[in-house]
Protein backbone atom coordinates (compact mmCIF):
# COMPACT_ATOMS: atom_id res chain seq x y z
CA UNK A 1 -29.83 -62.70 -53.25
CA UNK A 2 -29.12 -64.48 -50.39
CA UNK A 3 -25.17 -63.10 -50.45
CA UNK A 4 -26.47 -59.22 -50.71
CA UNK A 5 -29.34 -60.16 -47.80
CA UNK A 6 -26.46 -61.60 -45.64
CA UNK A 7 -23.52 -58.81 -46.24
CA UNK A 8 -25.97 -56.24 -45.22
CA UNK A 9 -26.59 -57.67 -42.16
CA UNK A 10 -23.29 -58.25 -41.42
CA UNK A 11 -22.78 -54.70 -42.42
CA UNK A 12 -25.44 -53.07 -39.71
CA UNK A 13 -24.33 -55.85 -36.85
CA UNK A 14 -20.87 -55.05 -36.98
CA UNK A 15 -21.46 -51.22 -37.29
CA UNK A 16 -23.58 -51.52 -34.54
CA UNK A 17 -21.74 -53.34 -31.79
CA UNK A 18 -17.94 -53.17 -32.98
CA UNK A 19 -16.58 -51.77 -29.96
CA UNK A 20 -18.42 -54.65 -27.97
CA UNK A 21 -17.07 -56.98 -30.45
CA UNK A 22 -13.37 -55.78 -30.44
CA UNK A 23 -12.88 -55.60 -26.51
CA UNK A 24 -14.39 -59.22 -25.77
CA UNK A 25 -11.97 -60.04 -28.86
CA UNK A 26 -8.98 -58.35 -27.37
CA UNK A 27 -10.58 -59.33 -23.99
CA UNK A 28 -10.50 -62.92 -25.02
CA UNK A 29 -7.16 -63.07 -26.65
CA UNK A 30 -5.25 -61.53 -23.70
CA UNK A 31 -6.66 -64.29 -21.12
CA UNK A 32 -5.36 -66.90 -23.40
CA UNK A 33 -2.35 -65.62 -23.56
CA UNK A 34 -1.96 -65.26 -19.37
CA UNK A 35 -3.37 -68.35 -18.88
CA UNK A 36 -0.84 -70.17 -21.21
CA UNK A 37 2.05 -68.37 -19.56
CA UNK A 38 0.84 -69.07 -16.11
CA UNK A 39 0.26 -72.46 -17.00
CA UNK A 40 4.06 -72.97 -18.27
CA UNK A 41 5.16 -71.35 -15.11
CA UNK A 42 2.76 -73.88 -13.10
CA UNK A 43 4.29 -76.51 -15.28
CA UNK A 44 7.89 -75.73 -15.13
CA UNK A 45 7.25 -77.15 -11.76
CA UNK A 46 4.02 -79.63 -11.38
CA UNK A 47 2.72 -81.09 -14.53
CA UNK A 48 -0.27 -81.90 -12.83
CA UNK A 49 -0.98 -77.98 -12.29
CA UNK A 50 0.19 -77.18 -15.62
CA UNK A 51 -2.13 -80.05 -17.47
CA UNK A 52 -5.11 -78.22 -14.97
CA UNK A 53 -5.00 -74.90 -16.58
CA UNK A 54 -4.82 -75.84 -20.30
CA UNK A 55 -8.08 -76.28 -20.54
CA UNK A 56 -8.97 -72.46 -19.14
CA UNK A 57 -6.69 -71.27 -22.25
CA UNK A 58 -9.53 -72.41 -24.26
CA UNK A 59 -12.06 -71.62 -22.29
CA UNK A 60 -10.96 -67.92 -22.10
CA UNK A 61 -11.80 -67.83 -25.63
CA UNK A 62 -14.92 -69.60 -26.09
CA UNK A 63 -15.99 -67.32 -23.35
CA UNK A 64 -14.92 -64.42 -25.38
CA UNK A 65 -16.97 -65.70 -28.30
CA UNK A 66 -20.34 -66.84 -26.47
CA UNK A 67 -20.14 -62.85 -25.29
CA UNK A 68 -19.79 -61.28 -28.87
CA UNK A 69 -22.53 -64.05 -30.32
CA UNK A 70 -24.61 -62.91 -27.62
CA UNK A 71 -23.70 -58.85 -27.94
CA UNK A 72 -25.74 -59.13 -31.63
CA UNK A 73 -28.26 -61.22 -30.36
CA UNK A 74 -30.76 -58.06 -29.94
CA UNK A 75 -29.34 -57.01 -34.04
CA UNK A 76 -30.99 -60.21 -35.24
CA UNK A 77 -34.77 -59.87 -35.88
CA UNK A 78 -35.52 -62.96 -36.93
CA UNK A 79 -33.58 -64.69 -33.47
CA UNK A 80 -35.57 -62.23 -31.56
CA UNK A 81 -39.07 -62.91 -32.57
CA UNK A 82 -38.31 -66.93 -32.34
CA UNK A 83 -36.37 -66.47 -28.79
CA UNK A 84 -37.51 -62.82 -27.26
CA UNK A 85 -34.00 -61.69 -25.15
CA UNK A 86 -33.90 -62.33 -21.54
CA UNK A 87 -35.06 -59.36 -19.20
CA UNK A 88 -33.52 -59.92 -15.92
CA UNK A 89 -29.99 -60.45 -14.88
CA UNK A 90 -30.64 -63.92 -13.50
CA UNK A 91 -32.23 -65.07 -16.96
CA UNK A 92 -28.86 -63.48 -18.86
CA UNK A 93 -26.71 -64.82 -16.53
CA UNK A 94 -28.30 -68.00 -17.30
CA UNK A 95 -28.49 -67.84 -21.04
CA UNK A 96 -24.53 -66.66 -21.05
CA UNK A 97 -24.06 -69.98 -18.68
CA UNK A 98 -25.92 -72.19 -20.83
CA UNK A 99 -23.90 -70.90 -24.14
CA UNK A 100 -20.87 -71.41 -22.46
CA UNK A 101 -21.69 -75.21 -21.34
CA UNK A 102 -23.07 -75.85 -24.95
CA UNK A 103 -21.01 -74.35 -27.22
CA UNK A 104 -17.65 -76.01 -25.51
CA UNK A 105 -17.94 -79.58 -26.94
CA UNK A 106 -18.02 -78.11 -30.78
CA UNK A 107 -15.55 -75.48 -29.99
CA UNK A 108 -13.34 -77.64 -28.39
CA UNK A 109 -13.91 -80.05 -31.38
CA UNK A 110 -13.09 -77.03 -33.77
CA UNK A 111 -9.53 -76.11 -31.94
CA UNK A 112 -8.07 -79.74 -32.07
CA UNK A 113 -9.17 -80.31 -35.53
CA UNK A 114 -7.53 -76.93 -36.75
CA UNK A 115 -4.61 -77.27 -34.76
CA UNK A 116 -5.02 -74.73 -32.38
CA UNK A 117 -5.19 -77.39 -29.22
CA UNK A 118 -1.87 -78.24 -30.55
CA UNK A 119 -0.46 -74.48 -30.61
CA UNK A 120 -1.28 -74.08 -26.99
CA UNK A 121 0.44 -77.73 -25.77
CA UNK A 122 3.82 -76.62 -27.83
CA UNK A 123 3.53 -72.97 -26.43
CA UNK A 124 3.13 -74.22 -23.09
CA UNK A 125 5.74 -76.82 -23.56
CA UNK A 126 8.00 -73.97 -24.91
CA UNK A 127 7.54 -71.89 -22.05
CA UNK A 128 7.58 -74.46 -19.14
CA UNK A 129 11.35 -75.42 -20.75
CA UNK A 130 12.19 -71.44 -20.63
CA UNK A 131 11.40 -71.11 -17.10
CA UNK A 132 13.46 -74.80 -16.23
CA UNK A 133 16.20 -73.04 -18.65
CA UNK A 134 16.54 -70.13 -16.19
CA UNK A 135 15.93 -71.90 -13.24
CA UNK A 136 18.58 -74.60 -13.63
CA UNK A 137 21.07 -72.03 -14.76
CA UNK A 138 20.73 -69.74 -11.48
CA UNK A 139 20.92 -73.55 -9.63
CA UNK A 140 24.20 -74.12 -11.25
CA UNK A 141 25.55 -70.64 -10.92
CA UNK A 142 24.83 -71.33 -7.04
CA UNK A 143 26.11 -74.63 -7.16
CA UNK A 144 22.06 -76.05 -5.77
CA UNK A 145 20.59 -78.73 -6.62
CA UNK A 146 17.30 -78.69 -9.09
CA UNK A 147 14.99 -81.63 -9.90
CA UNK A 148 12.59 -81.46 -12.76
CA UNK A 149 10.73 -84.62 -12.09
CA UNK A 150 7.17 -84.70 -12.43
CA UNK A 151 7.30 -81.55 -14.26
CA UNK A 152 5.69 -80.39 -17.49
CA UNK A 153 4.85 -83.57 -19.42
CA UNK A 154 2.82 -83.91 -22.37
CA UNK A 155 -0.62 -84.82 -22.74
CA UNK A 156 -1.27 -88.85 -23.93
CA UNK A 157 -2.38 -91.98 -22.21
CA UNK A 158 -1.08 -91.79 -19.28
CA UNK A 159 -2.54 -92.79 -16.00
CA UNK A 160 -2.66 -89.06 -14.92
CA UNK A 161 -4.70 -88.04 -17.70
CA UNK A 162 -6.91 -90.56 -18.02
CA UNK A 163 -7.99 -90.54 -14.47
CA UNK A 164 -7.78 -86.57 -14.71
CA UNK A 165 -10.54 -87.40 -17.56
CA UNK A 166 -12.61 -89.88 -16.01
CA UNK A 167 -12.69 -88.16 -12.58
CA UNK A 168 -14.09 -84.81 -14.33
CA UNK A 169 -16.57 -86.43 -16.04
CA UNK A 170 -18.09 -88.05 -13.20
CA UNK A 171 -17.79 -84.67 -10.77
CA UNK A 172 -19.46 -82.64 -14.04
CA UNK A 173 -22.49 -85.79 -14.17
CA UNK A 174 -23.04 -85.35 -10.55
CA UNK A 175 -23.16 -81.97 -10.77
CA UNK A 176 -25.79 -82.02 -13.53
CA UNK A 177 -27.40 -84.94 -11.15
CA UNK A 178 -28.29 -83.12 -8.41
CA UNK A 179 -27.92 -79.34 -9.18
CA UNK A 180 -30.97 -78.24 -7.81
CA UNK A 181 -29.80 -78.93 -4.60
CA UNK A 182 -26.68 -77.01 -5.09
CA UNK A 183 -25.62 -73.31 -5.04
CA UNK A 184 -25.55 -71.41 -7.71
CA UNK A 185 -21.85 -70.67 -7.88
CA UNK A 186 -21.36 -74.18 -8.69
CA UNK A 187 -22.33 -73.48 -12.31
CA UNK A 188 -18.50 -72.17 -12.49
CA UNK A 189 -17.25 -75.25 -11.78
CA UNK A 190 -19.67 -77.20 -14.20
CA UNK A 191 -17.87 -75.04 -16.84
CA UNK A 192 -14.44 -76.11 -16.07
CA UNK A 193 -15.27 -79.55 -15.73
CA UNK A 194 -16.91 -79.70 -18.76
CA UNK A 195 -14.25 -78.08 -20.32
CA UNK A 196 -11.62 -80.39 -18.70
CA UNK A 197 -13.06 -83.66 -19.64
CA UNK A 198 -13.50 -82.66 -23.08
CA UNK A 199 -10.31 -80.76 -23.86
CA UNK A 200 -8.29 -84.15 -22.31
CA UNK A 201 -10.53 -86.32 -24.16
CA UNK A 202 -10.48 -84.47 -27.78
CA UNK A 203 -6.33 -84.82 -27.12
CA UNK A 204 -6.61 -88.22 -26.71
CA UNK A 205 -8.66 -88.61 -29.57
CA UNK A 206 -6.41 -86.57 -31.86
CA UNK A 207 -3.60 -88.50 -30.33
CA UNK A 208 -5.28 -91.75 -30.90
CA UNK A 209 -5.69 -91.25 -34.59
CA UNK A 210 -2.61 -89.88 -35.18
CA UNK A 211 -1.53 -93.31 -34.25
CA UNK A 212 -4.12 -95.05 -35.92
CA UNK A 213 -2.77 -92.80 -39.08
CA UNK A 214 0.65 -93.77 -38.58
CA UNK A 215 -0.38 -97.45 -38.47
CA UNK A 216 -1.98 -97.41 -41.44
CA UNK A 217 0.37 -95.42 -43.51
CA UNK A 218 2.78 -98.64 -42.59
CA UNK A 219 0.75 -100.86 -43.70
CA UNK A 220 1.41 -103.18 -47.09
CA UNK A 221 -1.37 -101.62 -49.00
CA UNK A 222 -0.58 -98.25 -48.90
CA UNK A 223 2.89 -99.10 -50.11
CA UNK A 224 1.11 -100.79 -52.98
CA UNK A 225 -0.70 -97.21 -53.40
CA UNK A 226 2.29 -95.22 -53.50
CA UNK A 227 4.02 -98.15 -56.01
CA UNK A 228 0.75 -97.28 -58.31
CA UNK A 229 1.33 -93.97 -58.67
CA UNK A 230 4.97 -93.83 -59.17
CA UNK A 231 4.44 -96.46 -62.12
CA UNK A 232 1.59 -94.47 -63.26
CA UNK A 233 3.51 -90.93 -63.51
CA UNK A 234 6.52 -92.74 -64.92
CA UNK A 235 4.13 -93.66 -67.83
CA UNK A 236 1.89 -90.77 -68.16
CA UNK A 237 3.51 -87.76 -66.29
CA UNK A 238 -0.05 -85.81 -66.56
CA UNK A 239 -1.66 -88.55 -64.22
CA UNK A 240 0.74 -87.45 -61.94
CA UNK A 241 -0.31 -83.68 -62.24
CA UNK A 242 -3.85 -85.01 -62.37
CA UNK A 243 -3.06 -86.94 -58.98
CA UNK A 244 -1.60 -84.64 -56.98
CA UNK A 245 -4.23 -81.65 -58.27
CA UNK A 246 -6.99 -83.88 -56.80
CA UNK A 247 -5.07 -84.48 -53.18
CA UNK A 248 -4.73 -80.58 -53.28
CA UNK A 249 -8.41 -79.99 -54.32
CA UNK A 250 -9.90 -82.02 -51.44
CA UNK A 251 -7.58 -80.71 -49.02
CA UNK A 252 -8.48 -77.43 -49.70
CA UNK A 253 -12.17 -77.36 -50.33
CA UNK A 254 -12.28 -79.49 -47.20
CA UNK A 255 -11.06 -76.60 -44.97
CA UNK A 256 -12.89 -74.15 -47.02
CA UNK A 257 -16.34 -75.70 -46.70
CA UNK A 258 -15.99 -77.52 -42.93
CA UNK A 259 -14.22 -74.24 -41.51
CA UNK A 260 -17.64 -72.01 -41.96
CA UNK A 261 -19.89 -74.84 -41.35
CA UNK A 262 -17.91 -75.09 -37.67
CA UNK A 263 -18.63 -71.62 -36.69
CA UNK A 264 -22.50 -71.80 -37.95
CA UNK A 265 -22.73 -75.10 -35.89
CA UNK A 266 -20.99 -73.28 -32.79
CA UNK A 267 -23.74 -70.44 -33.50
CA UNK A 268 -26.68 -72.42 -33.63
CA UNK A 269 -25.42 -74.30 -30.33
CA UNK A 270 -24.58 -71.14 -28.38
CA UNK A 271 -27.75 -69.74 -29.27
CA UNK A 272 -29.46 -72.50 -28.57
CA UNK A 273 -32.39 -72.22 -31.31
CA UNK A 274 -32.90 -74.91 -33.88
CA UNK A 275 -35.76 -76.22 -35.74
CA UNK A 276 -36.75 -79.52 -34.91
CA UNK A 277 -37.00 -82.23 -37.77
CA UNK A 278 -38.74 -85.95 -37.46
CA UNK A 279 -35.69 -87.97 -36.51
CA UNK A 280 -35.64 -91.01 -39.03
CA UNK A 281 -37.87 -94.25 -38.05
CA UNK A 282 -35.19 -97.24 -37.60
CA UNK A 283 -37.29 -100.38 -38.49
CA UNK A 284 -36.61 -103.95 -39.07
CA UNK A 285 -37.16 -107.46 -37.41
CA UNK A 286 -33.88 -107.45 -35.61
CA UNK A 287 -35.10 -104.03 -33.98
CA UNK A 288 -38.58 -104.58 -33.06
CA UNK A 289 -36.97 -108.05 -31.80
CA UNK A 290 -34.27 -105.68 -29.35
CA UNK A 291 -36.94 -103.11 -28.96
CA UNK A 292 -39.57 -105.70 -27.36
CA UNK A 293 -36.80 -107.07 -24.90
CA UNK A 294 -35.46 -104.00 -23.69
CA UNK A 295 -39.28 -103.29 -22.71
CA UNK A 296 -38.99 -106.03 -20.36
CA UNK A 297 -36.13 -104.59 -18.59
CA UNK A 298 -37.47 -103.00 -15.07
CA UNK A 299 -38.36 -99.56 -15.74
CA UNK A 300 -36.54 -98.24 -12.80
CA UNK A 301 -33.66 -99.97 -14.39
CA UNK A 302 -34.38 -98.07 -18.07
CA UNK A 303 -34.80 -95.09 -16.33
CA UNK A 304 -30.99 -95.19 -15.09
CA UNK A 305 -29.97 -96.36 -18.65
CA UNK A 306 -32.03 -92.90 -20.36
CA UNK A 307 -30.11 -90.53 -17.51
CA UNK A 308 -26.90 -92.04 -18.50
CA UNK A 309 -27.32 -92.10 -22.13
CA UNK A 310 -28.33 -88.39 -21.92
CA UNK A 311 -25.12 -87.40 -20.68
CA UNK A 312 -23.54 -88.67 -23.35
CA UNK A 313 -26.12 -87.92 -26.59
CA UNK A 314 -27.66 -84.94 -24.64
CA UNK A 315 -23.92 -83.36 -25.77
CA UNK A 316 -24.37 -83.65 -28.83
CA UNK A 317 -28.19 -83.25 -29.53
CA UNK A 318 -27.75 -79.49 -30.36
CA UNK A 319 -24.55 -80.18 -32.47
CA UNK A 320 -27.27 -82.13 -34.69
CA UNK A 321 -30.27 -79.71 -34.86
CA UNK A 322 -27.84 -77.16 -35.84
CA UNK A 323 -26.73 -79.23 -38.82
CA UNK A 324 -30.80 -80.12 -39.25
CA UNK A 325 -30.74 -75.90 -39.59
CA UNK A 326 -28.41 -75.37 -41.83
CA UNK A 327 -29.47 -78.32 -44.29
CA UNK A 328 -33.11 -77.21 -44.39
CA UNK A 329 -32.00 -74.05 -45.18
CA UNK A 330 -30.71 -74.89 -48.98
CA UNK A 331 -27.54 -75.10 -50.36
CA UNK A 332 -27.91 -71.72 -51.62
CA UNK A 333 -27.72 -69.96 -48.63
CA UNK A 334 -25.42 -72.11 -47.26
CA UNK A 335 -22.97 -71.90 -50.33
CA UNK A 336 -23.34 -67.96 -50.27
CA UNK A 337 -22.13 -67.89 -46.29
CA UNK A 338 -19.25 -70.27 -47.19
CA UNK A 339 -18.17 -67.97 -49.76
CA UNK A 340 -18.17 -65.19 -47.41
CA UNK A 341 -16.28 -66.74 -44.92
CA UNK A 342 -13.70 -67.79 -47.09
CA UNK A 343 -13.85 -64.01 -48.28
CA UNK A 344 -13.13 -63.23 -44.25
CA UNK A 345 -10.12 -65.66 -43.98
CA UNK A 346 -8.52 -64.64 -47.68
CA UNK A 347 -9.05 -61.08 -45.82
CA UNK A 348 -7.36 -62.38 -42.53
CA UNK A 349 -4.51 -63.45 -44.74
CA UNK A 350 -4.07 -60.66 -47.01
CA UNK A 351 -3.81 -58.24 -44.14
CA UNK A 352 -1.51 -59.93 -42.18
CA UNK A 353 0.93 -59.46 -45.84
CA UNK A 354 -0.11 -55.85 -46.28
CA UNK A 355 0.82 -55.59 -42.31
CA UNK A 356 4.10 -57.11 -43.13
CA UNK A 357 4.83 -55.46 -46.64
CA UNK A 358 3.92 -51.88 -44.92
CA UNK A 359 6.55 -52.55 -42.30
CA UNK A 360 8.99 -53.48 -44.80
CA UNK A 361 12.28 -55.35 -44.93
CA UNK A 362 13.99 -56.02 -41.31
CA UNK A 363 15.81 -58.47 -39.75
CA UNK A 364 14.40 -61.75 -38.71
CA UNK A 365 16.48 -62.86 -35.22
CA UNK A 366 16.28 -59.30 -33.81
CA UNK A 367 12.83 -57.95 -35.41
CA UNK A 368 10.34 -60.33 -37.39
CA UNK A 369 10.43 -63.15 -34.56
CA UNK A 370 8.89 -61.49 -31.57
CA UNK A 371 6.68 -58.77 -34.19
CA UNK A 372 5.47 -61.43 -35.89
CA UNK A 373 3.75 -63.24 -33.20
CA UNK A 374 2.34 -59.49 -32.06
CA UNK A 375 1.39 -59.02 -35.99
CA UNK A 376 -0.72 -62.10 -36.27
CA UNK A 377 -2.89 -61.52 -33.22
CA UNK A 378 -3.40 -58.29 -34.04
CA UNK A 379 -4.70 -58.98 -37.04
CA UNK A 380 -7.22 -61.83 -35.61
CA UNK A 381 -8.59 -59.16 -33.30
CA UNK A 382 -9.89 -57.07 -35.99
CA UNK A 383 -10.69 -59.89 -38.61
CA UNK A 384 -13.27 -62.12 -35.33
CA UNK A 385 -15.47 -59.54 -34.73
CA UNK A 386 -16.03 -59.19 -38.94
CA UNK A 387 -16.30 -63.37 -38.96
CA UNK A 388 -18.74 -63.39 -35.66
CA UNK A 389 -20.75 -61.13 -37.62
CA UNK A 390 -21.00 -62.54 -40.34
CA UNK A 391 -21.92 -65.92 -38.50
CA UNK A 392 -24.64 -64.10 -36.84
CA UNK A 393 -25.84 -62.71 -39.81
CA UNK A 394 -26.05 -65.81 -41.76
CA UNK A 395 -27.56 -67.73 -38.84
CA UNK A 396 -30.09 -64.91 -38.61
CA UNK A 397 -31.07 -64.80 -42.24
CA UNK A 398 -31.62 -68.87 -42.15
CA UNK A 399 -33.65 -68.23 -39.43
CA UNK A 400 -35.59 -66.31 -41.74
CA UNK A 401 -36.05 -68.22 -44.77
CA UNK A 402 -37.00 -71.22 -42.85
CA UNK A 403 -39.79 -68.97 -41.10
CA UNK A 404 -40.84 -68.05 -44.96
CA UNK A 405 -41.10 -71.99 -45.66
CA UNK A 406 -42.57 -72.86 -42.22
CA UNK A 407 -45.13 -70.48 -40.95
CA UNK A 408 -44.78 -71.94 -37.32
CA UNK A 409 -41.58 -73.28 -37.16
CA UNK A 410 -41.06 -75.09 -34.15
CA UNK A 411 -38.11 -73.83 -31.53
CA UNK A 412 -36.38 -74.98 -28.91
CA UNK A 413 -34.88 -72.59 -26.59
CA UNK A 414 -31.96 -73.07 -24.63
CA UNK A 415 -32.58 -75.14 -21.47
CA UNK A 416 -35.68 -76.34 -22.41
CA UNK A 417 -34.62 -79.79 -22.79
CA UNK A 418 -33.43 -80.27 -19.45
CA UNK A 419 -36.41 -78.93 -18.20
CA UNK A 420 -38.64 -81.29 -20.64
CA UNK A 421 -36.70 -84.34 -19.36
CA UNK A 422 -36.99 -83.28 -15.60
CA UNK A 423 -40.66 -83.45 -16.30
CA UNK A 424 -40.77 -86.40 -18.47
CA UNK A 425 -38.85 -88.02 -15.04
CA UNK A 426 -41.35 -86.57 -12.99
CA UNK A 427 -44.52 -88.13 -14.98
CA UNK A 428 -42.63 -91.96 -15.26
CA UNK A 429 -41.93 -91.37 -11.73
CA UNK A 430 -45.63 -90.70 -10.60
CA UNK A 431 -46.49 -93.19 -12.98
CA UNK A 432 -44.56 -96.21 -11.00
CA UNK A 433 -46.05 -98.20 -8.61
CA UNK A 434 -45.81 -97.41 -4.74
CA UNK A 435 -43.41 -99.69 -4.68
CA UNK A 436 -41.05 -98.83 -7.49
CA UNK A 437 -41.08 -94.91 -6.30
CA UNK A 438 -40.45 -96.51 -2.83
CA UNK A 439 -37.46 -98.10 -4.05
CA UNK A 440 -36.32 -95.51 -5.78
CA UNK A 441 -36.42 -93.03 -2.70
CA UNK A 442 -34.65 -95.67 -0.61
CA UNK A 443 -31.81 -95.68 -3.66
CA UNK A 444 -31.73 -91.97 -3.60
CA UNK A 445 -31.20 -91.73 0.32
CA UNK A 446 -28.58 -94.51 0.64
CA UNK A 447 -26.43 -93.14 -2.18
CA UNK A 448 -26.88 -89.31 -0.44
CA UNK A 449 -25.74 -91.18 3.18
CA UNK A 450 -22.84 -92.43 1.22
CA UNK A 451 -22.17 -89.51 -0.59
């Protein structure tokens, strides 16, 4: 059974590398929690500096996981055979880059939709106050003045953020532009402008339909909705058991199902193997018709088009093969990792109430509220390593299966598709007339003079 196949690996990965597992965990949480108090300090005084560092809160713990996915890479057989593990240090230091830059779109995607982008905003928020709290009451006690202007401020559209946004995307495109003629330690600051641009942007978003929520919960129809069902349960009271059973249901089979399928699509990004599928034909008169006149466009000028396209869908290319890997592999395997990982939150939960039943009755002020914080992040440093592994596992053991159904499945490592489009460049390229390559040169000097 596919549930017994992936327990036991679980089983040997986590017996194998748990002290790995627990200090990038503890590792992890501990930067989070420095950055977030550094950036409330920062805050409490610039809310440009403040807005700056949020994004490193998360990034300290997507770092933390990319290292404990890649501590059981050399545990998974089946990863190993497709993807062999990288001898040198230049080649791990690349791999552990490359994890990093890919997994931070999904992750980042996964903390704003389970509310943990949110968490760090109110904590920093929170703590940026504290510090003007104490600040302002030392001012007064010395009878100085204190100005809070341009401090702390919220995320939202705003001119700051948006051209905090825009101006990191552009930096990070250049960047992956014209890397090869950069140093090496550069790939630092790829990661933190990747991370910037998409942490602002995923607020925005979040912000953007929280508005487009509240807009429609206004509107005339839904009040017509909530008229229905008031009439209907005044009626038939079971309908509005039945109703409110059904909200409940989808709610939480939602998070059940989508919170497992997040970390297997993290997985399959940060690991950067998936098999490849035919992508679906899109036919029609209309197409052929927009197909044939975007072939008359210059091909110097399509060539711009494909480099700036790929910024954008090269993002989220192996968000999609991972969700190609985990439908191939059957809902049965899929259904028996989902269980587990509910198992591994229902686990999460019960010990934090054993934790909290064993320490018994106290106080709230003056004991539960600062233990309780300390509690629940205890807790989540001993429950990650068991979820990472089971992750792994799972991700290992569709591996597997899909070998048993495909004798020569068909991988793509990590990098390989930037170095497939640099030579896909290089043949159009060669393939241009004198001219066109001409012209091209003459573009690329002019915009390094500029530059």
């Amino acid at each position: 059974m596919s549930v017994i196949a992936i327990v036991v690996r679980s089983g040997r990965l986590l017996a194998a590398h748990w002290p790995a597992l627990l200090a990038w965990m503890l590792a992890g949480t501990l930067t989070h929690y420095l950055v977030l108090e550094l950036a409330s300090l920062v805050g409490a005084r610039t809310a440009l500096g403040g807005i700056l560092l949020l994004p490193v809160a998360a990034l300290c713990l997507l770092v933390a996981y990319v290292a404990m996915f890649l501590v059981l890479r050399d545990g998974m057989p089946e990863l190993r055979r497709l993807a062999p593990l990288p001898e040198g240090r230049r080649e791990r230091q690349r791999a552990f880059l490359d994890g990093v830059l890919g997994g931070i779109l999904p992750f980042v995607a996964f903390y704003t939709a389970w509310g943990f982008m949110r968490e760090d905003v109110v904590s920093y928020i929170n703590g940026a106050f504290a510090w003007q709290f104490q600040w302002g009451l030392r001012a007064a006690v010395t009878g100085s003045d204190y100005d809070t202007s341009g401090t702390i401020d919220d995320l939202g559209f705003d001119p700051v953020t948006i051209a905090l946004l825009v101006g990191a995307f552009v930096v990070r495109w250049l960047h992956q532009r014209y890397r090869t003629r950069l140093p090496t330690w550069t790939g630092v600051a790829a990661v933190y402008l990747e991370a910037l641009w998409v942490y602002l942007a995923a607020y925005l978003v979040k912000d953007a339909v929280g508005l487009l929520t509240a807009w429609v919960d206004g509107r005339q129809a839904m009040v017509w909705l909530s008229d229905l069902r008031e009439g209907l349960v005044g009626i038939l009271a079971p309908i509005g058991f039945l109703w409110d059973g059904v909200e409940w249901l989808l709610g939480e089979a939602g998070g059940l199902i989508l919170l497992p399928i997040a970390w297997l699509t993290i997985a399959g990004v940060i690991y950067g193997q998936a098999v490849r599928a035919d992508a679906p034909q899109v036919s029609g008169r209309r197409v052929d018709r927009w197909r044939s006149r975007y072939g008359t466009v210059p091909q110097r000028i399509r060539r711009r088009l494909a480099d700036l396209g790929e910024s954008f869908i090269g993002r989220f290319r192996p968000i999609g093969r991972a969700l190609v890997l985990m439908w191939r592999a059957g809902p049965v395997l899929i259904g028996s990792y989902v269980l587990l990982g509910t198992l591994v939150t229902l686990a999460e939960q019960w010990g934090l109430v054993g934790l909290s039943r064993l320490l018994g009755p106290h106080d709230y002020r003056s004991f539960w509220g600062p233990v309780f914080v300390a509690l629940t992040l205890a807790v989540s440093v001993v429950v990650e390593p068991l979820r990472v592994s089971v992750v792994a596992a799972s991700y290992d053991e569709t591996l597997g299966q899909l070998s048993a159904v495909d004798r020569e499945p068909q991988v793509e490592p990590a990098g390989e598709v930037a170095r497939r489009r640099e030579l896909d460049d290089q043949v159009v390229a060669d393939a241009l007339p004198l001219s066109g390559r001409q012209e091209d040169e003459r573009d690329e000097v002019v915009r390094d003079a500029g530059a």
